[in-house]
PDB file of N, CA and C in Angstrom:
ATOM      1  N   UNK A   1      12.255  41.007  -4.468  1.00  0.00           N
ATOM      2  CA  UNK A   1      12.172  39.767  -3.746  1.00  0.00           C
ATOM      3  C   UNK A   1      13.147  38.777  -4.361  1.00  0.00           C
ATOM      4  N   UNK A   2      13.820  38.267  -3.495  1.00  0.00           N
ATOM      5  CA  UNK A   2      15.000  36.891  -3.963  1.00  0.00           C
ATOM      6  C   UNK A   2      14.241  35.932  -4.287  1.00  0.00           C
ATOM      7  N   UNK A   3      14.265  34.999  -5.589  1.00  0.00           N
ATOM      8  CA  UNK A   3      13.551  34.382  -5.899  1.00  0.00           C
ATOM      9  C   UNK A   3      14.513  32.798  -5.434  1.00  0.00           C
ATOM     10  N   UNK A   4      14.150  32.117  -4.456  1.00  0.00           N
ATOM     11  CA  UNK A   4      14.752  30.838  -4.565  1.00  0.00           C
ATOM     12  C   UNK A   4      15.121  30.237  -5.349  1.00  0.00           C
ATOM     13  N   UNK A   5      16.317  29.206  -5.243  1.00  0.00           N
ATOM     14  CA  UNK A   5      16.484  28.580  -6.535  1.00  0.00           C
ATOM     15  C   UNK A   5      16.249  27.039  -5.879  1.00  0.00           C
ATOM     16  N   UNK A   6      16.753  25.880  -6.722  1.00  0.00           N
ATOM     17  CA  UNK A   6      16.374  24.442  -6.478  1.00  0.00           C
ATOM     18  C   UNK A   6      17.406  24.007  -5.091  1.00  0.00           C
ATOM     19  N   UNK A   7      17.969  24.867  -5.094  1.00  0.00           N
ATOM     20  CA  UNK A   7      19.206  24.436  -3.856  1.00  0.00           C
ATOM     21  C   UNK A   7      18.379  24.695  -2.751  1.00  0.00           C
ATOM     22  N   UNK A   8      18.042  26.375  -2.633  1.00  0.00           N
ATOM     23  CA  UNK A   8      17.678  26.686  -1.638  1.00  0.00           C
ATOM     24  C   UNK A   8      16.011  25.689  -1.262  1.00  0.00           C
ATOM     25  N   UNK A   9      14.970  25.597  -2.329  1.00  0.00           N
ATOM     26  CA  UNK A   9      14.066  24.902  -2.111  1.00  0.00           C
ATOM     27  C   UNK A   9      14.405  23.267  -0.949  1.00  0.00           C
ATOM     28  N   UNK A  10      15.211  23.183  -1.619  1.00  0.00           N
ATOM     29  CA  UNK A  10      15.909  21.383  -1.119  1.00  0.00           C
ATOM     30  C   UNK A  10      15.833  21.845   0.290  1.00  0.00           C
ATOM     31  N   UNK A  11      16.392  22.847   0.592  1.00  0.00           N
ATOM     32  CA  UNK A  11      16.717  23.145   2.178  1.00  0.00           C
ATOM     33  C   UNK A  11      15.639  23.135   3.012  1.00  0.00           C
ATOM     34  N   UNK A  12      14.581  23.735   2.503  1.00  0.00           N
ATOM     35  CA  UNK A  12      13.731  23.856   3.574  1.00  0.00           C
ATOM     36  C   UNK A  12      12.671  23.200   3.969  1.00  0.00           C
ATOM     37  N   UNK A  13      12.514  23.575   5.029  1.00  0.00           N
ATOM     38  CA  UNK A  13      11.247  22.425   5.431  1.00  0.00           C
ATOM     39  C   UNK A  13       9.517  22.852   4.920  1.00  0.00           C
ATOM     40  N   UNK A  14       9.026  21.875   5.713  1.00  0.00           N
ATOM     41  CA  UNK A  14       7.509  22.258   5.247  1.00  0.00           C
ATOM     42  C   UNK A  14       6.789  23.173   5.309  1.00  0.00           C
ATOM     43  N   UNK A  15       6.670  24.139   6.259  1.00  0.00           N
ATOM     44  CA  UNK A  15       6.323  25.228   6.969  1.00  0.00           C
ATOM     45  C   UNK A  15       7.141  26.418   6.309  1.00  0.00           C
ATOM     46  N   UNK A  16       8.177  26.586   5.959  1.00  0.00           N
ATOM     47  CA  UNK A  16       8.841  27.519   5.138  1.00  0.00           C
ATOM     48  C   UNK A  16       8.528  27.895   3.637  1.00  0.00           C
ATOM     49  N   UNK A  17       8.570  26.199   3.618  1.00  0.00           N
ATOM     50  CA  UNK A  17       8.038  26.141   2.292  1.00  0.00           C
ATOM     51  C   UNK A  17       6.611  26.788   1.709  1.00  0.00           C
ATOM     52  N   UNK A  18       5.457  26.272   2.504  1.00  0.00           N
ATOM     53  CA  UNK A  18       4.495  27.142   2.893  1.00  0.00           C
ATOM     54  C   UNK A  18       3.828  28.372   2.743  1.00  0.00           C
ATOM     55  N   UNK A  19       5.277  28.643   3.751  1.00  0.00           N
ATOM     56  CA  UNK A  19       5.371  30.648   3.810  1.00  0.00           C
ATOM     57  C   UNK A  19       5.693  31.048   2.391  1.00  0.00           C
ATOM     58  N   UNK A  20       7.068  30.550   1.550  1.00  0.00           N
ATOM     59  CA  UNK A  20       7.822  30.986   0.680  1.00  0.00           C
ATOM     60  C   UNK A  20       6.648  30.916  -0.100  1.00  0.00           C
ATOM     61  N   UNK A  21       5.787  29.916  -0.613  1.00  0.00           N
ATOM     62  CA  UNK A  21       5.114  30.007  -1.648  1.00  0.00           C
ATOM     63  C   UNK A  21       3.749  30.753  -1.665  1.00  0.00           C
ATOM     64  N   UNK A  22       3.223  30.982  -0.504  1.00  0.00           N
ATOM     65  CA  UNK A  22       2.409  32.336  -0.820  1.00  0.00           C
ATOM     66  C   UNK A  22       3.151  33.227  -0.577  1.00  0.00           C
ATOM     67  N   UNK A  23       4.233  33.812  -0.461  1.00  0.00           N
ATOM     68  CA  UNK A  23       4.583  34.771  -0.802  1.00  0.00           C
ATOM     69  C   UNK A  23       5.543  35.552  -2.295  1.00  0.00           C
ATOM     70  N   UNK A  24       5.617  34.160  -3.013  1.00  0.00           N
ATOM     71  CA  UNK A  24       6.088  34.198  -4.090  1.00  0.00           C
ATOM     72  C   UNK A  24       4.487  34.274  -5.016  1.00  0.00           C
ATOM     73  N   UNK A  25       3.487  33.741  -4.548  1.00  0.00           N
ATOM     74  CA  UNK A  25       2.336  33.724  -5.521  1.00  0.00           C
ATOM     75  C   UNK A  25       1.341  35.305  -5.289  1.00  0.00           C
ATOM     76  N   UNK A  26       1.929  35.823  -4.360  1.00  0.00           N
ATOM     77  CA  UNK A  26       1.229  37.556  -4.276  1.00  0.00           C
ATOM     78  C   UNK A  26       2.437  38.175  -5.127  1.00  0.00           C
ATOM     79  N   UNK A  27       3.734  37.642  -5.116  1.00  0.00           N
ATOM     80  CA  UNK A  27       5.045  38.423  -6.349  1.00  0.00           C
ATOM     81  C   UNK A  27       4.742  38.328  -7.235  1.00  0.00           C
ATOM     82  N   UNK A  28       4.264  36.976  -7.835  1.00  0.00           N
ATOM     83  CA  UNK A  28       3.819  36.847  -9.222  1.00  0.00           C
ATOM     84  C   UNK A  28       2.340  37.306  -9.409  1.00  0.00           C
ATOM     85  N   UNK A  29       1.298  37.547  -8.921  1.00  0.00           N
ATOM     86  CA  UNK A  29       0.304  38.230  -9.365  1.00  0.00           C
ATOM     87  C   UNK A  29       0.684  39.606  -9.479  1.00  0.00           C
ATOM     88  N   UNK A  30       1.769  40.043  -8.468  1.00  0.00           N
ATOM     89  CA  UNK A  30       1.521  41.457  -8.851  1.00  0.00           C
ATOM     90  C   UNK A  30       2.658  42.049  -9.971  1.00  0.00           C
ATOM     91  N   UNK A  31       3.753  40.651 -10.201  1.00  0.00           N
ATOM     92  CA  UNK A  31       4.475  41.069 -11.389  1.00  0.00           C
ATOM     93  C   UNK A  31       3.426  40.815 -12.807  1.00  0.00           C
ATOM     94  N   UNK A  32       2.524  39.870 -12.778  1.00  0.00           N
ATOM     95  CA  UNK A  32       1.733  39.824 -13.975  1.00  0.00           C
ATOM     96  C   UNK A  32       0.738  41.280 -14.280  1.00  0.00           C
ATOM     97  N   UNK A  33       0.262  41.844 -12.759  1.00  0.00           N
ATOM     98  CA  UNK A  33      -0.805  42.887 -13.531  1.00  0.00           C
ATOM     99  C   UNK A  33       0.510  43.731 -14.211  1.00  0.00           C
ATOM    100  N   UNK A  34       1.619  43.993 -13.805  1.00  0.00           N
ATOM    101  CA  UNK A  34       2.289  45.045 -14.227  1.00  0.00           C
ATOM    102  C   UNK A  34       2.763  44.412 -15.442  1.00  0.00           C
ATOM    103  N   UNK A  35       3.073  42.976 -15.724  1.00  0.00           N
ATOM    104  CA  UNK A  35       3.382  42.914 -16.893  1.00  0.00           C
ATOM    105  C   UNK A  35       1.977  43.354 -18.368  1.00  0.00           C
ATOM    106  N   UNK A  36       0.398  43.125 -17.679  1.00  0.00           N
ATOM    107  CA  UNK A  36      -0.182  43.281 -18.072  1.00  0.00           C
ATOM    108  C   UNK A  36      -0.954  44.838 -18.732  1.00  0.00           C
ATOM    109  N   UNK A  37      -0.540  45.832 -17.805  1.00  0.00           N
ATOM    110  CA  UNK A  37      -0.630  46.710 -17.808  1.00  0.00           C
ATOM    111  C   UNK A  37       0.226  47.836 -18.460  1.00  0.00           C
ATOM    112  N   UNK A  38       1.447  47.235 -18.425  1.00  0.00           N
ATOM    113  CA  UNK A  38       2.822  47.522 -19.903  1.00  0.00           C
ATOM    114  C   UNK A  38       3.797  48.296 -18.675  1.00  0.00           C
ATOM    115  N   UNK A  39       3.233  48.724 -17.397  1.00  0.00           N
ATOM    116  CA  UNK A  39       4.385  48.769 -16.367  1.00  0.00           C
ATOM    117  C   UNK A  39       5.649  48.546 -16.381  1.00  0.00           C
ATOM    118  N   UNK A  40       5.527  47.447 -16.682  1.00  0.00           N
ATOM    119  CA  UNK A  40       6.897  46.278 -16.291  1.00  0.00           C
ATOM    120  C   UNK A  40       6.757  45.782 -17.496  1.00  0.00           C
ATOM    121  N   UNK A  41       8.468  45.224 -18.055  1.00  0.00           N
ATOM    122  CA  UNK A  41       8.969  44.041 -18.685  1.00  0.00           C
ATOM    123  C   UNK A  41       9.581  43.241 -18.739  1.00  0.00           C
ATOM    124  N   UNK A  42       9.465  43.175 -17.460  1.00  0.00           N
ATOM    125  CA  UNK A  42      10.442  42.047 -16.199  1.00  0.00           C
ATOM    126  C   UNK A  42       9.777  40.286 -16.372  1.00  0.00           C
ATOM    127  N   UNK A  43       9.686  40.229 -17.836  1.00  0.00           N
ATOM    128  CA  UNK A  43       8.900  38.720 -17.550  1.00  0.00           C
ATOM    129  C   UNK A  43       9.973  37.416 -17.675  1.00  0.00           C
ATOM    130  N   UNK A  44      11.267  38.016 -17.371  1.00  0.00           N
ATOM    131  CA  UNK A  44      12.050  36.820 -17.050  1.00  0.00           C
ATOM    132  C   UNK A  44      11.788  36.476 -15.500  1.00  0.00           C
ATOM    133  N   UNK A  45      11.537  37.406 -14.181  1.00  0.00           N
ATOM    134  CA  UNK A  45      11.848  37.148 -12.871  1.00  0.00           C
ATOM    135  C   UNK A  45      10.521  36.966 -12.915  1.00  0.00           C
ATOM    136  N   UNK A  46       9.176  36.741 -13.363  1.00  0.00           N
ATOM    137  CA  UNK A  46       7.692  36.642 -13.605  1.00  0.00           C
ATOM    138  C   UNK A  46       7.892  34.840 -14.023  1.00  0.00           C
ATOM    139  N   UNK A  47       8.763  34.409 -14.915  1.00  0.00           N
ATOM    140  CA  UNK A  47       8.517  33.299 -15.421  1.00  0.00           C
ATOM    141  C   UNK A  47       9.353  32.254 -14.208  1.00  0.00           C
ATOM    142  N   UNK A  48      10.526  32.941 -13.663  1.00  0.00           N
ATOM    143  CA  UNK A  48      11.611  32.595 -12.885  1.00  0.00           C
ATOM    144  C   UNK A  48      10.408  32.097 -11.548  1.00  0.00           C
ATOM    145  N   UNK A  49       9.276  33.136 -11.056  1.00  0.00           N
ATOM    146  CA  UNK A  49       8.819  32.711 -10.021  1.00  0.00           C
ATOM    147  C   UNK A  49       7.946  31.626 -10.091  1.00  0.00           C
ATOM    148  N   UNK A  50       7.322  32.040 -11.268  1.00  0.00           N
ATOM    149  CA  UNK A  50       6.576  30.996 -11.767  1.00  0.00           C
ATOM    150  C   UNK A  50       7.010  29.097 -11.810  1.00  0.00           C
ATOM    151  N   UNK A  51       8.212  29.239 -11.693  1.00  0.00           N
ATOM    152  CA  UNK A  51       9.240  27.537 -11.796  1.00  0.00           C
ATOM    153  C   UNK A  51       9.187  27.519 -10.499  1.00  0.00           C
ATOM    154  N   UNK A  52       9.684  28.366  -9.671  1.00  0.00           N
ATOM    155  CA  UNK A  52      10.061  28.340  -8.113  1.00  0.00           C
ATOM    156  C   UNK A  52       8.516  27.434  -7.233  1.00  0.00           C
ATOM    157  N   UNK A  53       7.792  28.014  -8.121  1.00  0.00           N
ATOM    158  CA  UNK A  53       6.485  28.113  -7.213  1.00  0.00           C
ATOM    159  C   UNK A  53       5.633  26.647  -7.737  1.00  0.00           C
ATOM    160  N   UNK A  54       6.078  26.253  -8.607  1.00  0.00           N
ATOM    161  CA  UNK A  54       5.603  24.604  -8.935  1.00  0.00           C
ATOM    162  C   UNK A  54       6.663  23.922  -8.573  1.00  0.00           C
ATOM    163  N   UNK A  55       8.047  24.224  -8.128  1.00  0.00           N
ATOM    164  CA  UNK A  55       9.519  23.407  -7.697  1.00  0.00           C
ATOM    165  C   UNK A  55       8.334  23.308  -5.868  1.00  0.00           C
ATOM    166  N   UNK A  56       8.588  24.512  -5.802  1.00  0.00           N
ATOM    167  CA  UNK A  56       7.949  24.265  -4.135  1.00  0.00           C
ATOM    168  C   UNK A  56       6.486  23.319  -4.050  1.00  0.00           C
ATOM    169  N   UNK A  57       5.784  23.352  -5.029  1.00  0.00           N
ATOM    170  CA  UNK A  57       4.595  22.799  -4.684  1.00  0.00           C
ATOM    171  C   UNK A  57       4.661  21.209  -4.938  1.00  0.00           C
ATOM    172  N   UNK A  58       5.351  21.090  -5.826  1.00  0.00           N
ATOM    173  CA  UNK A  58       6.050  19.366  -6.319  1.00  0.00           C
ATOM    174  C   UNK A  58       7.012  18.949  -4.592  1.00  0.00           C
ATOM    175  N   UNK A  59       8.096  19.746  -4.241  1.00  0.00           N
ATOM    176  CA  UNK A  59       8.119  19.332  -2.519  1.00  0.00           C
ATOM    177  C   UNK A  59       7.288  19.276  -1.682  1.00  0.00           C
ATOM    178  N   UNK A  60       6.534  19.966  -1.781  1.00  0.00           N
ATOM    179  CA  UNK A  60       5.461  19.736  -0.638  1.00  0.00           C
ATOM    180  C   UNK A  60       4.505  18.576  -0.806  1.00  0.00           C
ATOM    181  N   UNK A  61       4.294  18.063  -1.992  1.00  0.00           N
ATOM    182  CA  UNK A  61       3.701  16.744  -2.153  1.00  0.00           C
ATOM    183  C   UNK A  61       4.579  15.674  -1.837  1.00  0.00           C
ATOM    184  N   UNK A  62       5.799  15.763  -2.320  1.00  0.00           N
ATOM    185  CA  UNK A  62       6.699  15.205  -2.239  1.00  0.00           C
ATOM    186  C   UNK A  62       7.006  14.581  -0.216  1.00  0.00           C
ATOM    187  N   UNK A  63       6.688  15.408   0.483  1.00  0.00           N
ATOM    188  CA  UNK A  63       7.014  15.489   2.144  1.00  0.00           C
ATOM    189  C   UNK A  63       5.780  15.054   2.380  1.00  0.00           C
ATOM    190  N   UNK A  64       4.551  14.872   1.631  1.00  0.00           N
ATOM    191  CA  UNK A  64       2.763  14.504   2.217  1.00  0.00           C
ATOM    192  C   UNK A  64       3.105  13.322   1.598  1.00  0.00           C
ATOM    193  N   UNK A  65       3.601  12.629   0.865  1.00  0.00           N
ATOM    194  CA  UNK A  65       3.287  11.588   0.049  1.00  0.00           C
ATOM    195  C   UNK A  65       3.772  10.542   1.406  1.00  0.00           C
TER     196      UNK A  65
END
C-alpha cells in the first residue's frame, strides 16, 4: 500500500480523506500483528503509517473546525 505523504494529504478532500484513513488503520493493524509476531520487520512503513494517519486526522478536524 502507498503510504501518502503531507503533499498528497493537502490534496484531498474530506471524504477521501475518510476513506484513506481507514484504510491505512486496517495497514497498520495488520503491519503491527506481523511486526508482533516476528513476521515482519518493516517497522519503518508501520511508523510511516502511523504519521500519515494522525497528519489525516489533524485535517479532518482541521475542515470541521
Amino acid at each position: 500500500m502507498k503510504i501518502p505523504s503531507l503533499s498528497d494529504i493537502q490534496k484531498l478532500g474530506e471524504s477521501e480523506i475518510t476513506k484513506k484513513t481507514a484504510e491505512l488503520k486496517k495497514f497498520s493493524s495488520k503491519l503491527k500483528a506481523d511486526l508482533r509476531s516476528g513476521f515482519s520487520k518493516d517497522l519503518k512503513s508501520y511508523r510511516l503509517a502511523k504519521k500519515s494517519i494522525a497528519r489525516m486526522q489533524t485535517k479532518l478536524q482541521n475542515l470541521n473546525s
